[in-house]
Structure formats: C-alpha cells, structure tokens
N, C-alpha and C. Protein backbone atom coordinates (compact mmCIF):
# COMPACT_ATOMS: atom_id res chain seq x y z
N UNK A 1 -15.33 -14.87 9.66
CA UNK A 1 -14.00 -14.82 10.26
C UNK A 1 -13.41 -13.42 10.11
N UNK A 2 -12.67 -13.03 11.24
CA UNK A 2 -11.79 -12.10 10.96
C UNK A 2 -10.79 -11.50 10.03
N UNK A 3 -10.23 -12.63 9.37
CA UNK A 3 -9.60 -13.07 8.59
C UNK A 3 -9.83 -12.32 7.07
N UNK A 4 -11.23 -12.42 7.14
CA UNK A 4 -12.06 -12.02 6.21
C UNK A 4 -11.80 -10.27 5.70
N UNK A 5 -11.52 -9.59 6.93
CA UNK A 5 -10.92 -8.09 6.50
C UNK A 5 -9.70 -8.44 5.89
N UNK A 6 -8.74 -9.38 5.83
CA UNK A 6 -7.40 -9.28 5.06
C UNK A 6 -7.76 -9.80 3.28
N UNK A 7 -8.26 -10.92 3.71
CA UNK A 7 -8.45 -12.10 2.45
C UNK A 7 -10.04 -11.90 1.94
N UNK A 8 -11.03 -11.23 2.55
CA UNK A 8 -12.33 -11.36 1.73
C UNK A 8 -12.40 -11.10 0.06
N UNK A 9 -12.95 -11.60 -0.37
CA UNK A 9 -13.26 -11.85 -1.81
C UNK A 9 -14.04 -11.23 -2.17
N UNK A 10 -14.76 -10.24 -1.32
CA UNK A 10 -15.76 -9.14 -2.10
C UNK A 10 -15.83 -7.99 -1.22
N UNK A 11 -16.78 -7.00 -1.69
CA UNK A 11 -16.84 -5.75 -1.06
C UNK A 11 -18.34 -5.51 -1.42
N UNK A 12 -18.25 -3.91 -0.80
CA UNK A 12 -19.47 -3.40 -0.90
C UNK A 12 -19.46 -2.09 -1.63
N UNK A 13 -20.17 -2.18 -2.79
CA UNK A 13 -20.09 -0.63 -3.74
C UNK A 13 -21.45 -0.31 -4.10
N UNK A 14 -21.60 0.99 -4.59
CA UNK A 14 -22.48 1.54 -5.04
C UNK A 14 -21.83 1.63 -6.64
N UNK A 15 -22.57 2.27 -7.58
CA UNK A 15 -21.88 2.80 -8.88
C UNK A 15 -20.83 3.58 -8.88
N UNK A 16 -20.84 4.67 -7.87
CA UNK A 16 -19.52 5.14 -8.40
C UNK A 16 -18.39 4.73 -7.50
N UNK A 17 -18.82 4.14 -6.77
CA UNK A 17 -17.55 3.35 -6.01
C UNK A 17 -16.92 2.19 -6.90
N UNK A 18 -18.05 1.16 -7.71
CA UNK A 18 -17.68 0.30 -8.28
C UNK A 18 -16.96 0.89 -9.67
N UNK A 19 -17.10 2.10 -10.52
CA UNK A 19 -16.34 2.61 -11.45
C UNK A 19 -14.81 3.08 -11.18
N UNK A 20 -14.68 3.59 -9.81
CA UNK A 20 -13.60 3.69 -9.27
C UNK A 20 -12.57 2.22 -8.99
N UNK A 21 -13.56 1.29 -8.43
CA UNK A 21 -12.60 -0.37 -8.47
C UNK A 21 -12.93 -0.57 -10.01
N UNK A 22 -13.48 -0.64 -11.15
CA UNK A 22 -13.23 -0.84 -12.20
C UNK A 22 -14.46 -2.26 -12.29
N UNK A 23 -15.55 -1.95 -11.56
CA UNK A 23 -15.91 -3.20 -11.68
C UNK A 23 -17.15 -2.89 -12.35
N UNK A 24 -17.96 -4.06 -13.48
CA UNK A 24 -19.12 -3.30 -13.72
C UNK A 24 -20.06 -3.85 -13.88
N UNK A 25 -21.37 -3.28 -14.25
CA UNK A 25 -22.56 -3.72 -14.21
C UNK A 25 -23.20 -3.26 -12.73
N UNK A 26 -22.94 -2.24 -12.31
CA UNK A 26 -23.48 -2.07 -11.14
C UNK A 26 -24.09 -0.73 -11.25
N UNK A 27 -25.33 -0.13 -11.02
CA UNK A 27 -25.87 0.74 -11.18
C UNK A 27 -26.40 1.54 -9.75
N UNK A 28 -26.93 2.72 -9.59
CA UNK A 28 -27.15 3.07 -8.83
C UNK A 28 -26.44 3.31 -7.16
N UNK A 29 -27.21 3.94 -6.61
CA UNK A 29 -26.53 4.69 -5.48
C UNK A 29 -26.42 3.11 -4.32
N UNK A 30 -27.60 2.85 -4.54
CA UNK A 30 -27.55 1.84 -3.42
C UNK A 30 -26.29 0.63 -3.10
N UNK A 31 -25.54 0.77 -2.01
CA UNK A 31 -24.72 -0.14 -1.86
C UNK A 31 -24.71 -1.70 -1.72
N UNK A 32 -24.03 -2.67 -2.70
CA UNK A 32 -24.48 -4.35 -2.80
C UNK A 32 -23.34 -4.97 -2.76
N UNK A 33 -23.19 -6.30 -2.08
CA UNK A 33 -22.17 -7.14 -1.92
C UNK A 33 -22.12 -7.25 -3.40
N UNK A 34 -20.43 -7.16 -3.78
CA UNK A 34 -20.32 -8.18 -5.10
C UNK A 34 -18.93 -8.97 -4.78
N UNK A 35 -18.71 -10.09 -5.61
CA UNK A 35 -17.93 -10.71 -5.86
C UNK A 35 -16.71 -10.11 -6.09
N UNK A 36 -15.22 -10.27 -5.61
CA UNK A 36 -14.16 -9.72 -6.45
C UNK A 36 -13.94 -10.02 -7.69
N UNK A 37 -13.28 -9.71 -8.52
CA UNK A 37 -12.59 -10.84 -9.63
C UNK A 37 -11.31 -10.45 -9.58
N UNK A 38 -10.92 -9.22 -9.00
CA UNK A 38 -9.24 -8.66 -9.01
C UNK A 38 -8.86 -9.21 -7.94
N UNK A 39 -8.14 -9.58 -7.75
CA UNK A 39 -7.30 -10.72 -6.23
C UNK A 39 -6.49 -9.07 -5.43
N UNK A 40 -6.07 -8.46 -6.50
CA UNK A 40 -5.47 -7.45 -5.92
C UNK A 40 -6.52 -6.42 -5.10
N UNK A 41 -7.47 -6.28 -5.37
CA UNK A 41 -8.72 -5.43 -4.35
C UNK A 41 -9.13 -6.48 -2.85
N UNK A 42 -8.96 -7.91 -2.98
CA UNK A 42 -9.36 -8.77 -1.63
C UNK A 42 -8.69 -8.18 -0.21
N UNK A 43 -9.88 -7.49 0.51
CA UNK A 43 -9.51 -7.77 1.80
C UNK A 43 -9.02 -6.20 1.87
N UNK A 44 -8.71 -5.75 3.18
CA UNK A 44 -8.75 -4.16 3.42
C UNK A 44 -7.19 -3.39 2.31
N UNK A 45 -6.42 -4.29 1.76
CA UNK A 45 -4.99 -3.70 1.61
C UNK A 45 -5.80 -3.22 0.07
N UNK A 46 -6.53 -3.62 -0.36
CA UNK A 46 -7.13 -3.29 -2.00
C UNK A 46 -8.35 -2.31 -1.52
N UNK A 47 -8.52 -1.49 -1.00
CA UNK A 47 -9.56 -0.69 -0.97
C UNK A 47 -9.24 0.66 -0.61
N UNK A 48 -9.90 1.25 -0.81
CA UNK A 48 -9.60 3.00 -1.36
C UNK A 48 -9.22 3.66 -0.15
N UNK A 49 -10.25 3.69 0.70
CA UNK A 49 -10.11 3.97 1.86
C UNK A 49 -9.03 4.14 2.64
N UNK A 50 -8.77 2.21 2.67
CA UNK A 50 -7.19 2.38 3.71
C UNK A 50 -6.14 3.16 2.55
N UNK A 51 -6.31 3.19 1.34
CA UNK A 51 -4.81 3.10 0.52
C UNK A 51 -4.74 4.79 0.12
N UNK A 52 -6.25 5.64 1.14
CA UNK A 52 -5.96 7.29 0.26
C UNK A 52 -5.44 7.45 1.84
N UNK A 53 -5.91 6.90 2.77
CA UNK A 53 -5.36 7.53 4.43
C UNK A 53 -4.01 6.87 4.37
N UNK A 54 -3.27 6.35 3.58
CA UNK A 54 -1.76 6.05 3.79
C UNK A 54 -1.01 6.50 2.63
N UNK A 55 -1.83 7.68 2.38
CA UNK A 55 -1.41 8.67 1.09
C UNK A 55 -0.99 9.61 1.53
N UNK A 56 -0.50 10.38 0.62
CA UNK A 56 -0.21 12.16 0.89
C UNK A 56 -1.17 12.54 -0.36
N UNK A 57 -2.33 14.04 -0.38
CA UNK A 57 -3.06 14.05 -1.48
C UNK A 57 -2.42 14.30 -3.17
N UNK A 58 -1.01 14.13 -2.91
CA UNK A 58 -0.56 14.30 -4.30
C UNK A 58 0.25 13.29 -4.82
N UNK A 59 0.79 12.21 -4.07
CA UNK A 59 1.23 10.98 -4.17
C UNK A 59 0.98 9.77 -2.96
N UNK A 60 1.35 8.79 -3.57
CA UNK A 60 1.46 7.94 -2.75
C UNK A 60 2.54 7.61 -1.58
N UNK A 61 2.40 6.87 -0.27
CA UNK A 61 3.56 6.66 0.68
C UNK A 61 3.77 5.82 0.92
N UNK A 62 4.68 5.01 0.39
CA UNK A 62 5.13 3.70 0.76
C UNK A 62 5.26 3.35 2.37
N UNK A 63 6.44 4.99 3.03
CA UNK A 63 6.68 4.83 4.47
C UNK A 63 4.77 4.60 4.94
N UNK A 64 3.61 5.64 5.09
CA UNK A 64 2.68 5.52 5.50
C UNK A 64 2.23 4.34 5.78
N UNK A 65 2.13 3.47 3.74
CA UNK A 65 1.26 2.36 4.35
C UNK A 65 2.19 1.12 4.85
N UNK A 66 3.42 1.50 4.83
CA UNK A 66 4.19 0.47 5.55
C UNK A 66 3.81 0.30 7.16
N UNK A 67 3.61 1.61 7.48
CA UNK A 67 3.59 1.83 8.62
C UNK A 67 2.36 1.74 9.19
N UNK A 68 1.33 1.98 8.42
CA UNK A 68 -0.44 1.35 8.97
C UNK A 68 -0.38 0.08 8.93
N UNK A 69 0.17 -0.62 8.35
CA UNK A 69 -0.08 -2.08 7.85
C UNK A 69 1.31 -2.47 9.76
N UNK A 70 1.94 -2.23 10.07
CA UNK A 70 2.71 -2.21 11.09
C UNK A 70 1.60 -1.82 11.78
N UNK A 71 1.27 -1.13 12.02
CA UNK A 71 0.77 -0.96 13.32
C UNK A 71 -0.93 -1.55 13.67
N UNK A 72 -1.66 -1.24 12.37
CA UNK A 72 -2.99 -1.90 12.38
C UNK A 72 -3.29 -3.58 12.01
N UNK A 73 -2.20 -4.07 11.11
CA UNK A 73 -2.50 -5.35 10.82
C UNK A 73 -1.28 -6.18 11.73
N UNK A 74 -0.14 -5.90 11.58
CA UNK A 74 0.66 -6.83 12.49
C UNK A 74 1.05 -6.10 14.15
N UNK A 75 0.15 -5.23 14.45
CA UNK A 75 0.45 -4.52 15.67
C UNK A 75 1.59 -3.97 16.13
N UNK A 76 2.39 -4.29 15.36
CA UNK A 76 4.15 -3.54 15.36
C UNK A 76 4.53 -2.30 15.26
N UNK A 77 4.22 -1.08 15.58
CA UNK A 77 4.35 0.16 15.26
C UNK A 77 5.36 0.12 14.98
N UNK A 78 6.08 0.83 14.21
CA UNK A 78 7.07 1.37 14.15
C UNK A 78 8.05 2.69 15.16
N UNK A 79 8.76 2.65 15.20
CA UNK A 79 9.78 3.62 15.93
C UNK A 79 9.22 5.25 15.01
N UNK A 80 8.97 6.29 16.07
CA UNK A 80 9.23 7.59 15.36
C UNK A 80 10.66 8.23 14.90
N UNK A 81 10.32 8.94 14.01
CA UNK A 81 11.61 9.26 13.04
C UNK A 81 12.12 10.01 14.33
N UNK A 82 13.97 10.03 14.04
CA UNK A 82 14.45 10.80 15.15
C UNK A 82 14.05 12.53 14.62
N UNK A 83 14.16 13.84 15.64
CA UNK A 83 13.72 14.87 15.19
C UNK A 83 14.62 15.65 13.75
N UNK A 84 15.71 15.06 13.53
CA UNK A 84 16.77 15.84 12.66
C UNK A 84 16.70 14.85 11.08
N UNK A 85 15.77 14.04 11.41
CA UNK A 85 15.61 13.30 10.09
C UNK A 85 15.08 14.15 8.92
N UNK A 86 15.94 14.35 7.56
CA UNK A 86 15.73 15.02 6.75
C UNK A 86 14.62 14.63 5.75
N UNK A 87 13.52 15.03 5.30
CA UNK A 87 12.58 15.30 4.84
C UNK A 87 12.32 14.38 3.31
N UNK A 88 11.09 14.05 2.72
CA UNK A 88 11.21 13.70 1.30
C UNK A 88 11.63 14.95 0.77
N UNK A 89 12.50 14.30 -0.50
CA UNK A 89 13.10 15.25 -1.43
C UNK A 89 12.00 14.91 -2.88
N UNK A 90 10.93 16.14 -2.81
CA UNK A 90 9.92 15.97 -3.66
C UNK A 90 10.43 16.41 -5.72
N UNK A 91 10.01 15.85 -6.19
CA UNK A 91 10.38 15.88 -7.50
C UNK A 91 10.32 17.58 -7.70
N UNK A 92 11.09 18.33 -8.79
CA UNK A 92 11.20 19.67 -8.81
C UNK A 92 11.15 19.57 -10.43
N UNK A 93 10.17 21.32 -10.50
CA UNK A 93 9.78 21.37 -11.97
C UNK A 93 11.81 21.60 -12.84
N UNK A 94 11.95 21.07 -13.81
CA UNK A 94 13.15 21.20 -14.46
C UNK A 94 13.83 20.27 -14.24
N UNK A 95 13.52 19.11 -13.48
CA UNK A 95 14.48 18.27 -12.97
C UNK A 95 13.79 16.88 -13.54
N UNK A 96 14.42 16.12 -14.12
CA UNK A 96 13.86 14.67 -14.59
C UNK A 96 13.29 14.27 -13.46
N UNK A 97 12.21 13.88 -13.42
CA UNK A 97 11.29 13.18 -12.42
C UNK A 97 12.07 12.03 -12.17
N UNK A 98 11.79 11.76 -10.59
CA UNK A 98 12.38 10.55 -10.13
C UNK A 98 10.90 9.67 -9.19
N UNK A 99 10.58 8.49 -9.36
CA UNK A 99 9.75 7.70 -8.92
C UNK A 99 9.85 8.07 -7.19
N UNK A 100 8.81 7.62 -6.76
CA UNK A 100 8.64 7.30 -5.05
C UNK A 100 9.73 6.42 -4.49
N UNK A 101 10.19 5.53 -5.28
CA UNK A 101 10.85 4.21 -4.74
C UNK A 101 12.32 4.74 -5.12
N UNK A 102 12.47 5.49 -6.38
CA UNK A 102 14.03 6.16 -6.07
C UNK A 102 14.29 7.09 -5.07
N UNK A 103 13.50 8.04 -5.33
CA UNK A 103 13.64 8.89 -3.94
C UNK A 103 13.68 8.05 -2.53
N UNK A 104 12.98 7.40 -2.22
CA UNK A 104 13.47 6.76 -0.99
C UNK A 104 14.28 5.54 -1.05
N UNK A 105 15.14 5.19 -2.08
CA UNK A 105 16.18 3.97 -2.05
C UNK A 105 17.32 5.10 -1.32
N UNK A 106 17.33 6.09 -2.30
CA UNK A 106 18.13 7.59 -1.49
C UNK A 106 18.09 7.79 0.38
N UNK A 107 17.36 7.94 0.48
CA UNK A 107 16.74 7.94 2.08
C UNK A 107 17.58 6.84 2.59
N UNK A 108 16.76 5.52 2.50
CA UNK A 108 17.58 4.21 2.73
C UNK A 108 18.79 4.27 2.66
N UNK A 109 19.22 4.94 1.85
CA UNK A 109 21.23 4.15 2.18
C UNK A 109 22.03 4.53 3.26
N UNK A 110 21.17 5.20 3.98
CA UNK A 110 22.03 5.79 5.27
C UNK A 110 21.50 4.66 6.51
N UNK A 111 22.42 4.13 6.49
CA UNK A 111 22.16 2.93 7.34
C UNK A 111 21.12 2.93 8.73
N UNK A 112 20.95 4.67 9.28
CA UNK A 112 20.22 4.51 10.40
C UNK A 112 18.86 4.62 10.23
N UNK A 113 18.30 4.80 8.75
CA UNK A 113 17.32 5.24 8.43
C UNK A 113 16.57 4.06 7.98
N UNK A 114 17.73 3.05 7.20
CA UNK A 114 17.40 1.93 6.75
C UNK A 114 16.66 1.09 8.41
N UNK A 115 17.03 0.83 8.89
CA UNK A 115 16.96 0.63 10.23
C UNK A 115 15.51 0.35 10.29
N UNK A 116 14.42 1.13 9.92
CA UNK A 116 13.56 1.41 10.38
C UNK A 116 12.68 1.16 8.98
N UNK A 117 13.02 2.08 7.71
CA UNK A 117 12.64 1.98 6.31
C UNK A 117 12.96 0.35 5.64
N UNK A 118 14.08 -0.40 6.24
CA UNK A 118 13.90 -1.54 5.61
C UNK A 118 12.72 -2.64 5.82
N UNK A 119 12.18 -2.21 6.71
CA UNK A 119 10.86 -3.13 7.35
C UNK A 119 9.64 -2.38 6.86
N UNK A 120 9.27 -1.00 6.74
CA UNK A 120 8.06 -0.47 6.53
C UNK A 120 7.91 -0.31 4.63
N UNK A 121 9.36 0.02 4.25
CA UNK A 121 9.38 0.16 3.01
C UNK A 121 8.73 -0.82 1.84
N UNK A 122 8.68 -1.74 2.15
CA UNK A 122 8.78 -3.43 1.57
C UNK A 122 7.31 -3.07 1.68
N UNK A 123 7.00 -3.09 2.56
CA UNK A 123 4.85 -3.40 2.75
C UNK A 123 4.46 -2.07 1.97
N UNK A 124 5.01 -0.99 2.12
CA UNK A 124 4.31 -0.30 1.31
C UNK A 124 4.48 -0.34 0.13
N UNK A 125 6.43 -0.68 -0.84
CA UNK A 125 6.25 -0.79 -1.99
C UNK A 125 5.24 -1.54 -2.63
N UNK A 126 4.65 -2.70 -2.26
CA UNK A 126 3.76 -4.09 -2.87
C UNK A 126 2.53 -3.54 -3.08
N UNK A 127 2.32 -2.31 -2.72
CA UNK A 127 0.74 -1.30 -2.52
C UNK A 127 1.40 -0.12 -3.51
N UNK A 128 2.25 0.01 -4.21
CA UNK A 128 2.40 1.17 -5.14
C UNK A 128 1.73 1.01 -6.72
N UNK A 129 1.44 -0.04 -6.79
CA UNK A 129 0.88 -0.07 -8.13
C UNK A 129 -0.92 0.82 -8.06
N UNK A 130 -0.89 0.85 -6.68
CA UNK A 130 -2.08 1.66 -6.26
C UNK A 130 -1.92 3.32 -6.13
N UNK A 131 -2.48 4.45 -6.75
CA UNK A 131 -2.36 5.70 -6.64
C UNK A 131 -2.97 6.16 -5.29
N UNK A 132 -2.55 6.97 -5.01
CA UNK A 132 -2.78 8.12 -3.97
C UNK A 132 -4.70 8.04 -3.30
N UNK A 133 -5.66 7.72 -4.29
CA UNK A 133 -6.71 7.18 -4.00
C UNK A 133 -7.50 5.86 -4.19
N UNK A 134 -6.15 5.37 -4.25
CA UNK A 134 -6.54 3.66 -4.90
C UNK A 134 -6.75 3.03 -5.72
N UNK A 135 -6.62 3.87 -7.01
CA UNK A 135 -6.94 3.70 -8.60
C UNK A 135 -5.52 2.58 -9.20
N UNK A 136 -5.34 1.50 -9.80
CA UNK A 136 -4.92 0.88 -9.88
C UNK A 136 -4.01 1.62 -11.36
N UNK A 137 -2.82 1.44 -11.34
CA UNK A 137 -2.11 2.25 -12.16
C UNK A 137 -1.33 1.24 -12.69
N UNK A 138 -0.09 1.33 -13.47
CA UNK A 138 0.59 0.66 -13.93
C UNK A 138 2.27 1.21 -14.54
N UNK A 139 2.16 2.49 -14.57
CA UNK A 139 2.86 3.36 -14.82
C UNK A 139 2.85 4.42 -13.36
N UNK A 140 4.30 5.35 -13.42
CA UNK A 140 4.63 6.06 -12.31
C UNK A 140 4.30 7.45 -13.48
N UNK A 141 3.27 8.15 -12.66
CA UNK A 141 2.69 8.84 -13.36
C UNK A 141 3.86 10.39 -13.42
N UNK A 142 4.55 10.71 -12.65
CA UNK A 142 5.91 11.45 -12.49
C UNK A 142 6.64 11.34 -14.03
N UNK A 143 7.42 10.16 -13.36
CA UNK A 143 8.41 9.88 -13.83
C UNK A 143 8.09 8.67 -15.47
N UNK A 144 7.24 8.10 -15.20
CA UNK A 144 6.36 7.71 -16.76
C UNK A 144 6.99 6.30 -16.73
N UNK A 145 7.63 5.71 -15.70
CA UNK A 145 7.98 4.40 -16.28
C UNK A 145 7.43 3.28 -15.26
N UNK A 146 7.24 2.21 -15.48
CA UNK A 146 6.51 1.23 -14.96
C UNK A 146 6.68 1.08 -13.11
N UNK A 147 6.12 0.59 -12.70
CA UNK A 147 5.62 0.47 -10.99
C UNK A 147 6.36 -0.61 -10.85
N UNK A 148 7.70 -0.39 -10.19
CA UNK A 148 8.26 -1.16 -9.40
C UNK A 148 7.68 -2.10 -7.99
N UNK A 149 7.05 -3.20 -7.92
CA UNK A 149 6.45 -3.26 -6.45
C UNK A 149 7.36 -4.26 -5.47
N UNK A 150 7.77 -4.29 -5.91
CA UNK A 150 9.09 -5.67 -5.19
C UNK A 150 9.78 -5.17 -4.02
N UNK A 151 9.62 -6.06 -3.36
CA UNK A 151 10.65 -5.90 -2.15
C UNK A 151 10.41 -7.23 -1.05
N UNK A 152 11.39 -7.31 -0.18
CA UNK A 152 11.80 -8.15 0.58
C UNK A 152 11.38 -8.17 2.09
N UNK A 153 9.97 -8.69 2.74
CA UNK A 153 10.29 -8.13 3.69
C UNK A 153 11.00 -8.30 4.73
N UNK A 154 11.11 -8.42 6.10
CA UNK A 154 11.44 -8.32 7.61
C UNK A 154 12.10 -10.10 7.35
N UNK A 155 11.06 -10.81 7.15
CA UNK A 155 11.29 -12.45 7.07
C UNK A 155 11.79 -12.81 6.06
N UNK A 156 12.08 -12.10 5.23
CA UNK A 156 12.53 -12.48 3.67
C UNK A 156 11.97 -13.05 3.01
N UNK A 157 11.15 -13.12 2.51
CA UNK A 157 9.73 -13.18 2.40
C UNK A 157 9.52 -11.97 0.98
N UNK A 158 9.81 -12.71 -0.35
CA UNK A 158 9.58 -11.80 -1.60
C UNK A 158 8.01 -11.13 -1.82
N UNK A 159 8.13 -9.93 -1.86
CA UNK A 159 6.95 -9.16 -2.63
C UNK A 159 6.65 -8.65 -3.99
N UNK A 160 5.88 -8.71 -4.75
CA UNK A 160 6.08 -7.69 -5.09
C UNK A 160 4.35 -7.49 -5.65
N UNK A 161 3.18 -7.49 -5.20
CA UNK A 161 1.75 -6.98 -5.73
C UNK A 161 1.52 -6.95 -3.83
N UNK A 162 0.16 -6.34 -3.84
CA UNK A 162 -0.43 -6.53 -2.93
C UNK A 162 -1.33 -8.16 -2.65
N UNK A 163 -1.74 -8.93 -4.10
CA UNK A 163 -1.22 -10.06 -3.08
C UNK A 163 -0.32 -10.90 -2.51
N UNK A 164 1.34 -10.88 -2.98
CA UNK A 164 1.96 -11.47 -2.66
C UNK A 164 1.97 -11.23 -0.96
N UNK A 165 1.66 -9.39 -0.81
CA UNK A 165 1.71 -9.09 0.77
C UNK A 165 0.38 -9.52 1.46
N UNK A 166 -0.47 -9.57 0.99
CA UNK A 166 -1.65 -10.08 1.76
C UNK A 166 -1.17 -11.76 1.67
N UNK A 167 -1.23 -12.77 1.33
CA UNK A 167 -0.78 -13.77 1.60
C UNK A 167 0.28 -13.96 2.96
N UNK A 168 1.48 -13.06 2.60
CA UNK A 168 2.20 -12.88 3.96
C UNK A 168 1.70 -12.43 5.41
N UNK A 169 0.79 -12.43 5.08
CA UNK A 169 0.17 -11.53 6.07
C UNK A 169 -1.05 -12.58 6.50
N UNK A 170 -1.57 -13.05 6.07
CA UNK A 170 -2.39 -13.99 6.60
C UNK A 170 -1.94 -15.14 7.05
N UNK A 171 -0.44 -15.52 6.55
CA UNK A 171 0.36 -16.94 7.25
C UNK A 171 0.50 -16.40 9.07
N UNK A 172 0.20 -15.04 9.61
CA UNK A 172 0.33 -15.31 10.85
C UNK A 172 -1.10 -14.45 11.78
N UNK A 173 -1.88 -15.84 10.92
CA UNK A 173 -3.54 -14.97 11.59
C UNK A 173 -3.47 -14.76 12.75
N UNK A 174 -3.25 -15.14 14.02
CA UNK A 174 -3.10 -14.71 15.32
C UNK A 174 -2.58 -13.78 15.43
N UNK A 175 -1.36 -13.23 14.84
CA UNK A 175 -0.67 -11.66 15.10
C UNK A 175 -2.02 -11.10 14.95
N UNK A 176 -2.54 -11.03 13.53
CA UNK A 176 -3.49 -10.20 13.53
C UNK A 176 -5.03 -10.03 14.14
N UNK A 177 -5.42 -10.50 14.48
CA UNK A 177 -6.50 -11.42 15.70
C UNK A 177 -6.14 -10.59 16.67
N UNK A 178 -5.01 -10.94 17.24
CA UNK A 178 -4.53 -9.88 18.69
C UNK A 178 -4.93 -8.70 18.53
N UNK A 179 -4.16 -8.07 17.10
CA UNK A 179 -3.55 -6.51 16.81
C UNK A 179 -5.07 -6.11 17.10
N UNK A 180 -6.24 -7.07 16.49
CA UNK A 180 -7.40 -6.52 16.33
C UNK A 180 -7.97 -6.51 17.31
C-alpha cells in the first residue's frame, strides 16, 4: 500500500545509516530491510532524508517541513511569503539563545503572518525533536532546554511527536493517494 510511505514499520539501512537511526546489530555496507522499533522513525516523516531537505544546514525548519509535508503529503501548498516579509531573526553570539519555536512564536504574532504560519508551523513543530539531519535529540542544542513539539493543527487536532502527526495524517489516506 501506499500508505506504507507514511505508516511503514521499517526501512532500509546499511551500518552507517543504521548508527545514525540508532538501530543495531547491523553490519556492513550492504543495504537490509529491518524492522522499526522507534514508532517515531515509521514512514517518510522519521527519515533523514526528508527531515535534512526541510532543514537549513545549521538548524532545523519548522516553516520548511511544515511546508513539504503541505505540499508533498496533503497536496496543499502553501501561499508564498509576501516580498517585504521580514526574515528569521537568527540567535546572535552575546545574546541568550532563543529556541526555533521562540523565535518564530515572535514571527507569528503578527496576525498576517500567522495566517499562513499557523497551519505550516504545527506540522513542522511535531518534527523538532529531530535535528537538522535527523538525529533524534531531546534538548535544543542553542538554547539547552528541552524540545517543545506541541502544537495544534489546521483541524485542531493536538500534536506534539511525529507520531501524533503521522497518525493525523493517515486519517485522510485519499488526500494523500491523490497528492501522490
């Protein structure tokens, strides 16, 4: 089934792919189906791949993978930013580090921005416990304090891991069937 790219229960690694998912007993170059056991790696939203191309190479993007997951899994693109939309405000040496998700709650409060960030924001927070190449974290490596993943999405509809969002996401297999 198709289905199977959202919800599959295993993947395909070699050794150092499988040291990177944390999984072990797997040796050598050659690539082998294994079993998941992390619920959070099932299906394309847990794999490296999609989660470093909805990266920036020095952090993670909530807007990005909000916005792949919009456009590749529920076919919804999103609206482009208007041209005068002001920029991430990136953490600065001397300045107490501020998380991904503060910096853009900032962004968000301007109601026209929300507009657009309240729908993409949500799918990507539930994917932040994931780093910039997919390494499963637990801490905001910045700012040093724990990974907020929660959010609300479009349907109201609580998040907060990547599977609470993969579950949401499979209650409307036909959206995604189409998108595909």
């Amino acid at each position: 089934s198709i289905m199977d790219l959202l919800a599959g229960n295993y993947t395909f690694v070699n050794e150092r792919l499988a040291l990177h998912y944390g999984i072990p007993n797997v040796r050598g170059q050659r690539f082998r189906r294994v079993t998941l056991t992390d619920t959070n790696r099932w299906g394309l939203l847990g794999k490296g791949s999609v989660l470093m191309v909805s990266s920036y190479p020095n952090r993670t993007a909530p807007v990005l993978r909000g916005a792949w997951i919009l456009e590749n899994i529920s076919g919804t693109p999103p609206s482009p930013p208007p041209p005068d939309v002001e920029g991430f405000k990136e953490n600065k040496d001397g300045e107490k580090a501020k998380t991904v998700r503060e910096i853009m709650e900032q962004h968000r409060a301007n109601p026209s921005c929300n507009a657009c960030h309240g729908v993409m924001d949500p799918l990507g927070f539930a994917l932040e416990n994931f780093d910039a190449i997919g390494a499963w974290r637990s801490k905001d490596l910045n700012a040093g304090t724990p990974i907020d993943a929660s959010g609300k999405l479009a349907d109201g509809t609580a998040v907060s891991s990547p599977v609470d969002l993969r579950q949401a996401l499979v209650k409307r297999p036909e959206q995604f069937a189409q998108t595909l």
